[in-house]
Structures are given as structure tokens and as C-alpha cells.
C-alpha atoms as a PDB file:
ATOM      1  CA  UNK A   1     -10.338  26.463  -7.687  1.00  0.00           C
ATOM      2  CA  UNK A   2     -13.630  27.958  -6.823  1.00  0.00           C
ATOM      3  CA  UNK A   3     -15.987  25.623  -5.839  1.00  0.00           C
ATOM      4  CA  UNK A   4     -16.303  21.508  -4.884  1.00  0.00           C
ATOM      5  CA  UNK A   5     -18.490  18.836  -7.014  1.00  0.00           C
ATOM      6  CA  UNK A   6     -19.037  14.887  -6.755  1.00  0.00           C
ATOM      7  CA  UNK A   7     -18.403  12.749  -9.383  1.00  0.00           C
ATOM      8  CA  UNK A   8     -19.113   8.795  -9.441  1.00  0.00           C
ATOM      9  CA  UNK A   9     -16.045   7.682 -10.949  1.00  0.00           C
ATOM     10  CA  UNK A  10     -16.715   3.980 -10.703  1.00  0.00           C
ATOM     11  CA  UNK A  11     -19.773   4.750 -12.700  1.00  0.00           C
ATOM     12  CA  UNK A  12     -18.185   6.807 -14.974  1.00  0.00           C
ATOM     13  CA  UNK A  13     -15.268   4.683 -15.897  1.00  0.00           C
ATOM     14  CA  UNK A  14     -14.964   3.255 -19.512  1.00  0.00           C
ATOM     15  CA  UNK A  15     -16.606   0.111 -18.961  1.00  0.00           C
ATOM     16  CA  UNK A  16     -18.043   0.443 -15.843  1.00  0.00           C
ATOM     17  CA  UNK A  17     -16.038   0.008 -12.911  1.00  0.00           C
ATOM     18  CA  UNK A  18     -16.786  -2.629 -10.450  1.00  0.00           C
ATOM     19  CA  UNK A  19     -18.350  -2.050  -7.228  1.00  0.00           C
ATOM     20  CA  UNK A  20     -16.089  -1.601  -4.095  1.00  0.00           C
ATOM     21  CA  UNK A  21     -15.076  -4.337  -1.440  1.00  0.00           C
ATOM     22  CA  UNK A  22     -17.585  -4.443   1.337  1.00  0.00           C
ATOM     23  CA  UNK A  23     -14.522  -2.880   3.890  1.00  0.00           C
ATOM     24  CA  UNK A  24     -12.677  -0.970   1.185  1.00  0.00           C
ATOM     25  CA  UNK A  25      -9.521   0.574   1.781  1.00  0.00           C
ATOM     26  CA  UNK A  26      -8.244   3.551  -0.798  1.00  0.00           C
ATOM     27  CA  UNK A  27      -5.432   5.505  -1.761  1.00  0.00           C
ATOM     28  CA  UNK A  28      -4.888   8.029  -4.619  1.00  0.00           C
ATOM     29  CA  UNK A  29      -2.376  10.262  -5.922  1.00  0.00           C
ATOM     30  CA  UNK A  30      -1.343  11.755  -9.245  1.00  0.00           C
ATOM     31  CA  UNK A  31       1.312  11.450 -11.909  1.00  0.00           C
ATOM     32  CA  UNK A  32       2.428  14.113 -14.164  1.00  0.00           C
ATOM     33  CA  UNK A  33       0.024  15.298 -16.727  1.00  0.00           C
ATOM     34  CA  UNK A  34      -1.812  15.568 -14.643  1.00  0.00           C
ATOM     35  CA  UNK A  35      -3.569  11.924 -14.447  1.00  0.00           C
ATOM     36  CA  UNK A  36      -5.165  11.028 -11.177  1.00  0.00           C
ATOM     37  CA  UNK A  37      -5.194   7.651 -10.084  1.00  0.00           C
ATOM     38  CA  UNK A  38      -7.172   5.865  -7.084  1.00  0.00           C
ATOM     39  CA  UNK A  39      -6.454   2.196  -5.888  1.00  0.00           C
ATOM     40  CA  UNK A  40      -9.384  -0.103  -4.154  1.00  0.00           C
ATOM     41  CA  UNK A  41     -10.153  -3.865  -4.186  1.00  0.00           C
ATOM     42  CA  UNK A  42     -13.655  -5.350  -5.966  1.00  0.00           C
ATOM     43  CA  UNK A  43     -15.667  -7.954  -4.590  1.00  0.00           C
ATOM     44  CA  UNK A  44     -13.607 -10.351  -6.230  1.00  0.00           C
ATOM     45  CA  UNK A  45     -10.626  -9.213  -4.519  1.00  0.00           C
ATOM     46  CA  UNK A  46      -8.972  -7.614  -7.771  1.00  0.00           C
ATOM     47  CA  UNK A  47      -7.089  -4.731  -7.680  1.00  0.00           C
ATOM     48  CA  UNK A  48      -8.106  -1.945  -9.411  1.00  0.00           C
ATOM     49  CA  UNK A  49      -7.137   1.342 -10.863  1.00  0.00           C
ATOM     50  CA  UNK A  50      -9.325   3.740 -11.874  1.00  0.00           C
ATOM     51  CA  UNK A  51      -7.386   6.610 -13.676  1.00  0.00           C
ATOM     52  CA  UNK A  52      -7.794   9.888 -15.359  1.00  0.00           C
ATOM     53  CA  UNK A  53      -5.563  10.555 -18.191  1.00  0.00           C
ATOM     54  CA  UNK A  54      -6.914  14.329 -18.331  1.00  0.00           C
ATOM     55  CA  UNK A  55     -10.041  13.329 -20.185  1.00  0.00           C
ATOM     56  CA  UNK A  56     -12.020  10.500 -19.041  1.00  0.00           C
ATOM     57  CA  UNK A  57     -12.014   7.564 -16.547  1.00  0.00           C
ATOM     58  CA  UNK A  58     -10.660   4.010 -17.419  1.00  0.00           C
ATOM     59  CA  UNK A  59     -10.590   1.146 -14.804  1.00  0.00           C
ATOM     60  CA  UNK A  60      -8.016  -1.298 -15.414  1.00  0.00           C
ATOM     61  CA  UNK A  61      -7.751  -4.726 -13.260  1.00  0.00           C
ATOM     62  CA  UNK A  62      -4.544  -4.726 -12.088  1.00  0.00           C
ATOM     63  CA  UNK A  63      -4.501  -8.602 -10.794  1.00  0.00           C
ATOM     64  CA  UNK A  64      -5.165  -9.921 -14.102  1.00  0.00           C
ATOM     65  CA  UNK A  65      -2.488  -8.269 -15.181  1.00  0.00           C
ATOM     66  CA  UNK A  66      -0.140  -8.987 -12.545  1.00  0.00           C
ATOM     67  CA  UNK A  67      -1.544 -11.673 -10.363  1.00  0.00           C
ATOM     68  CA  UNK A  68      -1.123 -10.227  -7.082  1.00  0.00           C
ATOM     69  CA  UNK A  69      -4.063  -9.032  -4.893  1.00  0.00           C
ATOM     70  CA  UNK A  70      -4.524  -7.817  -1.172  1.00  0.00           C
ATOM     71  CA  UNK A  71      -7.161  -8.861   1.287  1.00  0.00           C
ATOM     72  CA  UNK A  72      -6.382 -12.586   1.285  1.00  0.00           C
ATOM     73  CA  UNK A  73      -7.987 -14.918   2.931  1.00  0.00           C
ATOM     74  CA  UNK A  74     -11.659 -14.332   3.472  1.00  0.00           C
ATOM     75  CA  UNK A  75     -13.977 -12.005   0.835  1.00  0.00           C
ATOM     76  CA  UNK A  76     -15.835 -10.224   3.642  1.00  0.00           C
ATOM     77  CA  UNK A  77     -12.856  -8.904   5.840  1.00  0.00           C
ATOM     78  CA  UNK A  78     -13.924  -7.393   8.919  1.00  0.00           C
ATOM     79  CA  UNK A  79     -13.870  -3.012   9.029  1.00  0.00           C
ATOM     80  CA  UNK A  80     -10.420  -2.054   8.823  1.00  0.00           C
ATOM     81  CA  UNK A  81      -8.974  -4.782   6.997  1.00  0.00           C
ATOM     82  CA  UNK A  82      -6.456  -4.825   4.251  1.00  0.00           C
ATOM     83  CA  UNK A  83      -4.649  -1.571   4.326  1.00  0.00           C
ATOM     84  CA  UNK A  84      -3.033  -0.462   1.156  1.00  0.00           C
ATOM     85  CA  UNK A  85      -0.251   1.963   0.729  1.00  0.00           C
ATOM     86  CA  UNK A  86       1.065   3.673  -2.485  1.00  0.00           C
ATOM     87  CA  UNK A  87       2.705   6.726  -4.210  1.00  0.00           C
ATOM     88  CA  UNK A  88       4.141   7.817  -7.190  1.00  0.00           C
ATOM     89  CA  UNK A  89       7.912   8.539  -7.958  1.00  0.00           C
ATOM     90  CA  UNK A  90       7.495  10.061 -11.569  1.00  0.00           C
ATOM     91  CA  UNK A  91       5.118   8.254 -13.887  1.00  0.00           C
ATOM     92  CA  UNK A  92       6.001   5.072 -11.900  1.00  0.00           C
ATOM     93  CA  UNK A  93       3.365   3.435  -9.325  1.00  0.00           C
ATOM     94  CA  UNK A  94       3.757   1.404  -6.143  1.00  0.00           C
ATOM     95  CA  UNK A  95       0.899  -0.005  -4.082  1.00  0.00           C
ATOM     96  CA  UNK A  96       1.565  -2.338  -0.625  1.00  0.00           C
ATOM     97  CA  UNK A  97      -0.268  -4.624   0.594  1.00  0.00           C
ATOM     98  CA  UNK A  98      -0.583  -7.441   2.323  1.00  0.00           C
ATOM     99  CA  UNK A  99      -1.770 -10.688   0.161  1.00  0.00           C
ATOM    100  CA  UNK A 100      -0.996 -14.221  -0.447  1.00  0.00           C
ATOM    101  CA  UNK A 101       2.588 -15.403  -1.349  1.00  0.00           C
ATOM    102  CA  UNK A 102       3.245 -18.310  -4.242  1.00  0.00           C
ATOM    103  CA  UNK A 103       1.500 -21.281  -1.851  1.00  0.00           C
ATOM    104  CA  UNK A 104      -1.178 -19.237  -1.541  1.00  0.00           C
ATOM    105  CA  UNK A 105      -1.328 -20.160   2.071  1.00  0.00           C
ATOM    106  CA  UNK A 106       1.008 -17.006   3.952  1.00  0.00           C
ATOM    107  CA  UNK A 107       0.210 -13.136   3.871  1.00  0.00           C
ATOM    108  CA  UNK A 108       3.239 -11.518   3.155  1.00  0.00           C
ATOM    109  CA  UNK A 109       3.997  -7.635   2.378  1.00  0.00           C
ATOM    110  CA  UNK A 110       3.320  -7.621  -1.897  1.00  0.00           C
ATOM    111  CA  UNK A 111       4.933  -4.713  -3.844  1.00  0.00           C
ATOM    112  CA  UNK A 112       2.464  -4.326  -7.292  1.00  0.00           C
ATOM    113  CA  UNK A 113       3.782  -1.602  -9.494  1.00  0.00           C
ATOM    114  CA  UNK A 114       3.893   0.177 -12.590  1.00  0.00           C
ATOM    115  CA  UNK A 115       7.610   0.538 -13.789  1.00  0.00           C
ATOM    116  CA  UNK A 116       6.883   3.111 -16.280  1.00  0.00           C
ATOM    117  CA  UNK A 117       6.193   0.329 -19.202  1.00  0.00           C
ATOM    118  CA  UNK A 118       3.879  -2.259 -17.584  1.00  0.00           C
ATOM    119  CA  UNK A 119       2.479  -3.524 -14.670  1.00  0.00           C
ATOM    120  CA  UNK A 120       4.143  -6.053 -11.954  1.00  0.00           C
ATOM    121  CA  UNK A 121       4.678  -7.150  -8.896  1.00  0.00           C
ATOM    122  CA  UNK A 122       7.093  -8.902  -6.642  1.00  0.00           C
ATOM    123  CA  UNK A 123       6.432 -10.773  -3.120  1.00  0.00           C
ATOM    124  CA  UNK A 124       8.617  -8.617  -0.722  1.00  0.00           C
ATOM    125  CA  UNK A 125       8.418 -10.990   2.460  1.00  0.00           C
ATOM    126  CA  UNK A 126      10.034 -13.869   0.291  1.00  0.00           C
ATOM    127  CA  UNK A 127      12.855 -11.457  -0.821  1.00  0.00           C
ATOM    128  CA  UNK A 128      13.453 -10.461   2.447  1.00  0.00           C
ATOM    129  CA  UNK A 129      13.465 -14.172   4.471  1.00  0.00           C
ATOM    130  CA  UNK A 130      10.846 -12.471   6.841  1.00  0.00           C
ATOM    131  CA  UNK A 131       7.504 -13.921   8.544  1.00  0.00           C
ATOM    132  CA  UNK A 132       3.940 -13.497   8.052  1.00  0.00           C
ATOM    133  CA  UNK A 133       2.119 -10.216   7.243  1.00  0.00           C
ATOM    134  CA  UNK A 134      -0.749  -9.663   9.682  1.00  0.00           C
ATOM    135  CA  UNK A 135      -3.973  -8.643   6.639  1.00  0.00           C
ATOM    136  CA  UNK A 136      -5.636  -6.516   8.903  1.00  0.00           C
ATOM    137  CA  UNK A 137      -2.038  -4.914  10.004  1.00  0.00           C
ATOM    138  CA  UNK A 138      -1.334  -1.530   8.982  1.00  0.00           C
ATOM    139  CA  UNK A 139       0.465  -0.469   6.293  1.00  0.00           C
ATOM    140  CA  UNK A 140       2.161   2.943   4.988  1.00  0.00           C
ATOM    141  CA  UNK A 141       5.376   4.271   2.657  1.00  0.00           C
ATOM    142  CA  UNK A 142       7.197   7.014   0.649  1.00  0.00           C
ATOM    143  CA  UNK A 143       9.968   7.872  -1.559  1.00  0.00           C
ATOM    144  CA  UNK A 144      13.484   8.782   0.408  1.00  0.00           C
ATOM    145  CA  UNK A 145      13.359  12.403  -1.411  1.00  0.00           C
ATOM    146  CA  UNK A 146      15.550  13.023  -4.172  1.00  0.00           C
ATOM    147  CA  UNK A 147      16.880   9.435  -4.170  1.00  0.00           C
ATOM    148  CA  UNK A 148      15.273   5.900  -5.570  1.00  0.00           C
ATOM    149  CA  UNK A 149      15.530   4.580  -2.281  1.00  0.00           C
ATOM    150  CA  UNK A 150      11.734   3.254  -0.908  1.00  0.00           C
ATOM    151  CA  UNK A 151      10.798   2.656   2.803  1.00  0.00           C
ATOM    152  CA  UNK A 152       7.490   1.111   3.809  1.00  0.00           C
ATOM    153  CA  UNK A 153       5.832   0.208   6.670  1.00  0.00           C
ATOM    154  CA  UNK A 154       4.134  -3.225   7.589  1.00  0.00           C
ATOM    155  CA  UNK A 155       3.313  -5.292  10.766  1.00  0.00           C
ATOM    156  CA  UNK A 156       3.859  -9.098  10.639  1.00  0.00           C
ATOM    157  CA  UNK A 157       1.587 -11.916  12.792  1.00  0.00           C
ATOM    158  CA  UNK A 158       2.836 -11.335  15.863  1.00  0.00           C
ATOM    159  CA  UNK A 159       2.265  -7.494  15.632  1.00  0.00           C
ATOM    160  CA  UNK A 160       5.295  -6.108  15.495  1.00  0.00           C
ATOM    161  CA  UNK A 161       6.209  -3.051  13.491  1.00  0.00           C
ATOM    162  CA  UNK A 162       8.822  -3.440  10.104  1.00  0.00           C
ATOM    163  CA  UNK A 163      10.503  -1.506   8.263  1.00  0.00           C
ATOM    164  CA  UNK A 164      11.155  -2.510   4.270  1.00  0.00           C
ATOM    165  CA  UNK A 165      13.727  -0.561   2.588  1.00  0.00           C
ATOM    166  CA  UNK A 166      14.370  -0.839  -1.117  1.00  0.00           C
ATOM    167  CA  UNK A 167      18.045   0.084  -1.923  1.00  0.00           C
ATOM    168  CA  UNK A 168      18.859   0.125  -5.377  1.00  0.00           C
ATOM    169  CA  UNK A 169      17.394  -3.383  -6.454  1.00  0.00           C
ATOM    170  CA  UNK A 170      17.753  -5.069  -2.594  1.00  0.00           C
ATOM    171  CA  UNK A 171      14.673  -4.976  -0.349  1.00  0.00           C
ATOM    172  CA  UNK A 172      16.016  -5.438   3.109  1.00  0.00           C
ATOM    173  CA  UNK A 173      14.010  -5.750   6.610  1.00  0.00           C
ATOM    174  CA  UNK A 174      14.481  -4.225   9.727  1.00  0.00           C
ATOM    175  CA  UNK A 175      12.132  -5.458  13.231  1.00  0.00           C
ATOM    176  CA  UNK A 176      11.333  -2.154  15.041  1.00  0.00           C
ATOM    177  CA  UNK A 177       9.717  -3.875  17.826  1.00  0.00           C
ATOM    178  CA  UNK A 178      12.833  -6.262  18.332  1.00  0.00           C
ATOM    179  CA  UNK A 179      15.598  -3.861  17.831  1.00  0.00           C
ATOM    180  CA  UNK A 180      13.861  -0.420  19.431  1.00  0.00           C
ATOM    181  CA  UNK A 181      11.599  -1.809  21.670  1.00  0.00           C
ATOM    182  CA  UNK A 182       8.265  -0.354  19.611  1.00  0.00           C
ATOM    183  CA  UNK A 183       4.710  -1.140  20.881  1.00  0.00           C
ATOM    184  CA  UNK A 184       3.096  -4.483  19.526  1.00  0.00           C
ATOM    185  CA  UNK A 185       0.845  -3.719  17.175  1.00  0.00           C
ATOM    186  CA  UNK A 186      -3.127  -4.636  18.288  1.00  0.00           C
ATOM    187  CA  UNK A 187      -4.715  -3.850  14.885  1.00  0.00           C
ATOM    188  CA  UNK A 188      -6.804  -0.908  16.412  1.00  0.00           C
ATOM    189  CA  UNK A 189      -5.947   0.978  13.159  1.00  0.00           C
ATOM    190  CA  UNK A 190      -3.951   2.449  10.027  1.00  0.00           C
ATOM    191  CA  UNK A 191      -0.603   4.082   9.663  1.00  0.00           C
ATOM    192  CA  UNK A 192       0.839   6.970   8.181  1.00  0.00           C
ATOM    193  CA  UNK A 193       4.827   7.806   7.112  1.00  0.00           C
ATOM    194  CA  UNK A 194       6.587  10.486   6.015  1.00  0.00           C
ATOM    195  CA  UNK A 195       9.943  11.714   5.472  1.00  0.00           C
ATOM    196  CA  UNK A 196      10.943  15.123   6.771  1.00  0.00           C
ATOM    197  CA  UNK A 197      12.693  17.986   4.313  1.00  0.00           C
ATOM    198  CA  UNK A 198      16.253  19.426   5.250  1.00  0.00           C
ATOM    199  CA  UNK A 199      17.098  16.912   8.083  1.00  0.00           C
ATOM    200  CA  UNK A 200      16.587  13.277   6.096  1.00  0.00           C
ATOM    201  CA  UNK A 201      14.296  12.083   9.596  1.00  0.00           C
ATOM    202  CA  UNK A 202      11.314   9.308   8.881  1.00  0.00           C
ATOM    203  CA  UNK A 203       8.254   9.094  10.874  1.00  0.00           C
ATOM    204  CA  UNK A 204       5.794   6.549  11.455  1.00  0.00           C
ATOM    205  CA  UNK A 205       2.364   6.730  13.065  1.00  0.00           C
ATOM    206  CA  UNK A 206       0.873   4.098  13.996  1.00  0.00           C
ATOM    207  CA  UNK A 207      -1.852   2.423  16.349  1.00  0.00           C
ATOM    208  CA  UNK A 208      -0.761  -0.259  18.186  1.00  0.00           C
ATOM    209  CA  UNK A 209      -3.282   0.535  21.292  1.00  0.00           C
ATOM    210  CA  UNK A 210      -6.248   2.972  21.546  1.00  0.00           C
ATOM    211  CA  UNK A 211      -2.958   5.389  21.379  1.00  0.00           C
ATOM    212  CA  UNK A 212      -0.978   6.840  18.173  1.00  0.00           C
ATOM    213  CA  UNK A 213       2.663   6.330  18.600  1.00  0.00           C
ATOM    214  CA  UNK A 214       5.496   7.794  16.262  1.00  0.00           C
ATOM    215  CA  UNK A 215       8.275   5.691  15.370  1.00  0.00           C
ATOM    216  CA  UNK A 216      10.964   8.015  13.760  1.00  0.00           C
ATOM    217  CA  UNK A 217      14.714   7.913  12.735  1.00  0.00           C
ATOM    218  CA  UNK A 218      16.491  10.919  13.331  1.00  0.00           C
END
């Protein structure tokens, strides 16, 4: 409230947190406490959390405990690659990402999350009957407000934009580009969604050219 620092929190971290992904992607937010909490794969490909419970830093490996992970495929990803998404409803956790179903052979959109007791994760493409995640696609979600109801954001092989709603304990899919006519995504870039107060609208940026286009419902 007065003035900004830098602090190495990899470093930092009980234990020693591992060193970042040679194209990381990030994404932080808190929980009640406060405790801060920020999201990024290692070298390995692990997930990890590194997380402040008001005191110190701990790093936890969130694929050994779960067995999911993002960036599939290749360890050195080129710039841009592997988008992850995530927020916090409560003291619960959700990251999205795109990683390797069952076969280990197909990206599809994973769901890893902390349900308030422990750590797990579920493959949402399977759940949903729907096709291949693109890795390097963009990614992005939120809470409908006030409700338990999730929506998130993905683009599949052939580029085109989805929409993966979790109602009650249903995921179901929706293929912007098929039913609204939405751009075809290129990969130029990320993605960013958010619902709107008072008036229950969604929007979603994305880049499916060298342009940002919004996707909303209204």
C-alpha cells in the first residue's frame, strides 16, 4: 500500500521450487486468508503451485498428485504454447489446460482442481464426446457469479472456438465457430473471459487473426 518490491518466490519456496518451463505460461489468484497462489509448468512438465498461506512459500507438484499435466507433447513448446486458465470459487481451485487424455496420444481440455479437501482432476474432452484440443490454442474461464455454474474457453485442432459449461456435475460443449459462425482460431495468441454484473452477458476475447475478436452472449 505504499510502495512495490520483488521477491523470487521460486527461490524462496520451502524446498526450492523448480525452475520454469522454457515458454511458461502463468496465472495467479488468491483464496481467502488471504493465501496467494500462482500456477506454471517445470521443465519436466509438472504442474506446480507455489502458494502463500500468509507466512511463507511452499511449492507443491500438483501432477504427482493428480496425474494430469499441460503442455503435452514436446518439452520445448514453441513461445506461446500451453495456455492455462484458472480461478478460485471459495477455497476451491480450477486450472485448464490442454494435456494428454488416458492414451496419452490426444490433447484434450483437462480440468485439475482443488475441491476444498484434495487435489484432482478430470479429462473434460472425454466427458464431453468432443475432439482434439489444439496445445498451443488459447484458453480462458470464470465462475457464472453467484451460482456453481463454470464456463471455459478452449479451441480444438481445427481452430475453432468452444465453449465448456459445467452445470451442476454435467460438463457440456457448445462449437461457437459451427453454431455462430466465430473466426477460426490461427493460434496468434491468448484469450481472456469474463462475465458481466447486473445483465448475466459472457465475453470472450480472443485472437484468431492479427485481430482481437469478442465472442459474447447477451
Amino acid at each position: 500500500n505504499a510502495s512495490w518490491s520483488d521477491q523470487d518466490i521460486t527461490a524462496s519456496a520451502f524446498g526450492g521450487g523448480p525452475a520454469n518451463l522454457v515458454a511458461p505460461q502463468l496465472v495467479g489468484f488468491s483464496t481467502p486468508g488471504p493465501q496467494f497462489h500462482v500456477y506454471y509448468e517445470d521443465s519436466n512438465l509438472d504442474m506446480h503451485q507455489l502458494y502463500f498461506n500468509g507466512n511463507s512459500w511452499t511449492d507443491q507438484d500438483l501432477t504427482v498428485l493428480t496425474g494430469a499435466s499441460c503442455y503435452p507433447g514436446t518439452p520445448f513448446p514453441p513461445a506461446g504454447a500451453g495456455y492455462i486458465a484458472g480461478f478460485a470459487v471459495g477455497n476451491q481451485q480450477h486450472l485448464f489446460c490442454a494435456g494428454l487424455d488416458a492414451s496419452k496420444q490426444h490433447e484434450h481440455m483437462i480440468h485439475i482442481y482443488y475441491n476444498n479437501s484434495v487435489w484432482t482432476s478430470e479429462d473434460i474432452t472425454a466427458l464431453v464426446g468432443g475432439g482434439t484440443i489444439a496445445y498451443n490454442g488459447a484458453v480462458a474461464g470464470f465462475r457464472y457469479p453467484g451460482k456453481t455454474q463454470l464456463e471455459v474457453y478452449g479451441v480444438t485442432f481445427d481452430g475453432h472456438a468452444h465453449q465448456f459449461t459445467l452445470k451442476g456435475k454435467k460438463w457440456t460443449d457448445v462449437d461457437l465457430t459451427a453454431s455462430i459462425g466465430a473466426p477460426v482460431d490461427n493460434y496468434y495468441g491468448g484469450a481472456v473471459a469474463f462475465p458481466t454484473a447486473g445483465n448475466n452477458q459472457f465475453h470472450f476475447y480472443y485472437q484468431p487473426s492479427t485481430e482481437v475478436d469478442q465472442l459474447y452472449f447477451n
